[in-house]
Protein backbone atom coordinates (compact mmCIF):
# COMPACT_ATOMS: atom_id res chain seq x y z
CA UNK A 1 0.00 0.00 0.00
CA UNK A 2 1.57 3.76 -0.93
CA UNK A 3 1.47 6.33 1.37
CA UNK A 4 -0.59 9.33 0.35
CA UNK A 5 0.28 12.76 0.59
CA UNK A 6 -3.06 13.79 2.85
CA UNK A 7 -1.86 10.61 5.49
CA UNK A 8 0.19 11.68 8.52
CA UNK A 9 3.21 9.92 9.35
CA UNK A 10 2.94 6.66 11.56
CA UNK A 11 4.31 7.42 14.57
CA UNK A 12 3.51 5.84 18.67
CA UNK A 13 2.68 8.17 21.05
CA UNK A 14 0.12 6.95 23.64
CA UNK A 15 1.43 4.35 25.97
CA UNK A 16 -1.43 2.55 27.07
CA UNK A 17 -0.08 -0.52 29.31
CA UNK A 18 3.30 -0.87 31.14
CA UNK A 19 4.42 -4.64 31.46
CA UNK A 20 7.14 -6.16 34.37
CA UNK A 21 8.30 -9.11 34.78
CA UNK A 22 8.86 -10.08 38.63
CA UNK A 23 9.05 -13.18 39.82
CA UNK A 24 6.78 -12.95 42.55
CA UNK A 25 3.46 -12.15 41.48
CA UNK A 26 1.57 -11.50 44.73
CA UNK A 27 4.56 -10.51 46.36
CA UNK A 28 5.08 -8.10 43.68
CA UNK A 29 1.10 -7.33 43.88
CA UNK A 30 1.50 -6.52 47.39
CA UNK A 31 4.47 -3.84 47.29
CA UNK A 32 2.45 -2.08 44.17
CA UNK A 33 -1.31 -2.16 46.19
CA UNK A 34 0.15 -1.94 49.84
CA UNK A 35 3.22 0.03 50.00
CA UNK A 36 2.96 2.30 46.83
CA UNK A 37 -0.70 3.18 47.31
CA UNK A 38 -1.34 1.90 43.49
CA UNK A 39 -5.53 0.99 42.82
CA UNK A 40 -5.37 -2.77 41.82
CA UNK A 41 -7.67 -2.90 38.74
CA UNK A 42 -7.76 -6.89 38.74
CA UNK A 43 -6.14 -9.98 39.22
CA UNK A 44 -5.89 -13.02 37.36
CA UNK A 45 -3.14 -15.90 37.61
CA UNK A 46 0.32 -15.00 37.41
CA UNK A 47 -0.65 -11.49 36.45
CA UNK A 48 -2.01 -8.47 38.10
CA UNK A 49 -3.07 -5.06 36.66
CA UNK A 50 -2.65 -1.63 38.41
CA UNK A 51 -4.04 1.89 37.54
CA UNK A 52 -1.68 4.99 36.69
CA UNK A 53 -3.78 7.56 35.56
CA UNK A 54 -5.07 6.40 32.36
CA UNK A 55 -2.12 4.31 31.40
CA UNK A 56 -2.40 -0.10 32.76
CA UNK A 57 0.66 -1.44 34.54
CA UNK A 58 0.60 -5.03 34.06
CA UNK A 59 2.53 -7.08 36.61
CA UNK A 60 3.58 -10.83 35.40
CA UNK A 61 5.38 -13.97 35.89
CA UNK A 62 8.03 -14.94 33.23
CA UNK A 63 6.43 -17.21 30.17
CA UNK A 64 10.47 -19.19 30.23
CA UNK A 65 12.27 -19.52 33.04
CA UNK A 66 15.19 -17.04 34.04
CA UNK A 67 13.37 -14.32 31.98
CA UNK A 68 13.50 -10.85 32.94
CA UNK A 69 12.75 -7.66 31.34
CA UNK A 70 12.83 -4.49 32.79
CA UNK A 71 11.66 -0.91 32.39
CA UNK A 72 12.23 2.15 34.34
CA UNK A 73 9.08 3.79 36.00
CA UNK A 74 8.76 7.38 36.90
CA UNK A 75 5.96 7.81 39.20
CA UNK A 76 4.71 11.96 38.50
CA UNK A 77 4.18 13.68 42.34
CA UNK A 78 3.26 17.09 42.75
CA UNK A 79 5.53 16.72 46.72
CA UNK A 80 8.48 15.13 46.04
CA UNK A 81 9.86 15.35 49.76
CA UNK A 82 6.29 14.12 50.67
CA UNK A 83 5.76 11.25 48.75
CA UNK A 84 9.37 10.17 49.34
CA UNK A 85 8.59 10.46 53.48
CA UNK A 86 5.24 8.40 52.61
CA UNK A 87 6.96 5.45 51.12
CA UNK A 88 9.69 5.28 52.99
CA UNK A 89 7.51 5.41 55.95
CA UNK A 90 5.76 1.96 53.91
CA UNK A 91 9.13 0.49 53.71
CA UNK A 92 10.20 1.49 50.18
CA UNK A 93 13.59 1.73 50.14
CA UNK A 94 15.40 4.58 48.32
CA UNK A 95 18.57 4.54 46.97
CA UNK A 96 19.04 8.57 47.74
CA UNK A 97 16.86 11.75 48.49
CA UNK A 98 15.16 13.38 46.23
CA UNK A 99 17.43 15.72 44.41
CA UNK A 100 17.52 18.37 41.35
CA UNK A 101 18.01 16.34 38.07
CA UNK A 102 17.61 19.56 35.62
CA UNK A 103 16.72 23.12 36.02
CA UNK A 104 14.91 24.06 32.79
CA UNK A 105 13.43 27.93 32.47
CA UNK A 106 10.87 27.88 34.19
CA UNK A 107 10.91 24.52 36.50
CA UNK A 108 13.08 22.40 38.30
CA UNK A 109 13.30 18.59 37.44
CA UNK A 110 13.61 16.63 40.94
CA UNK A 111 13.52 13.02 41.03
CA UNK A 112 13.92 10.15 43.45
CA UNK A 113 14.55 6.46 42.89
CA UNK A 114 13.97 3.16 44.66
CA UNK A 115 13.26 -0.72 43.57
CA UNK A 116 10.93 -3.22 43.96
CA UNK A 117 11.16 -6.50 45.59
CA UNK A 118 12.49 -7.90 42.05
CA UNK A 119 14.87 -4.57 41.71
CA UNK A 120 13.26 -2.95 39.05
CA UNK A 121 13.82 0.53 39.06
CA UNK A 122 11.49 2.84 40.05
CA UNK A 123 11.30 6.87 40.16
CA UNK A 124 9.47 9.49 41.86
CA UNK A 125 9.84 13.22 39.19
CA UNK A 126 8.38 16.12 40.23
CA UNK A 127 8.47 19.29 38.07
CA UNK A 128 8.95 22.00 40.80
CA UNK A 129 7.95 25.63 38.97
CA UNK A 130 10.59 28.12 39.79
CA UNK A 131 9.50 31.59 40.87
């Protein structure tokens, strides 16, 4: 099939489901519901779906043994310091404070970042206005 002039370009731009691999599903289901605060959409076996605001996160076993994929997370907060308090205070651990990643013209870039029980990274990003 040829492209026409009148068609846009093909290009991705919504994400609408984030997959992990862990390899502990309810284990992993716990730390996401119970210690992150996430709203556990539903639950079936070896998989369990979270969510983030419009977007799924999908949390699964491994289809073949000793595979692992991983992804980085960032987590938007509008109270970086406060949300970092709140889940360390729920026994996420971090693996620094919260500090300034970029100062852009009119915001600051802070982030924060911590794993889950299978180590896949996780961040907190808050875009602080400046002024």
């Amino acid at each position: 099939m040829e492209p026409t002039a009148a068609a846009a370009p093909f290009g991705l731009s919504t994400i609408g489901q984030i997959g992990l691999t862990v390899t502990d599903v309810e284990r992993a289901i716990d730390f996401y519901r119970d210690v992150l605060g996430m709203k556990l959409l539903f639950q079936v076996p070896n998989m369990g779906f979270f969510a983030c605001d419009g977007i799924r996160l999908m949390l699964s076993a491994a289809e073949k043994p000793d595979e692992h994929y991983g992804s980085v997370l960032y987590f938007k907060v509008p109270d970086i310091r406060r949300a970092y308090e709140t889940l360390s205070e729920r026994g996420a651990v971090f693996e620094g404070e919260p500090h300034l990643t970029a100062r852009m013209p009119d915001h600051e870039l802070w982030m924060a970042f911590f794993r889950d029980p299978d180590r896949n990274l996780l961040a907190l990003m808050s875009e602080v206005r400046a002024g």
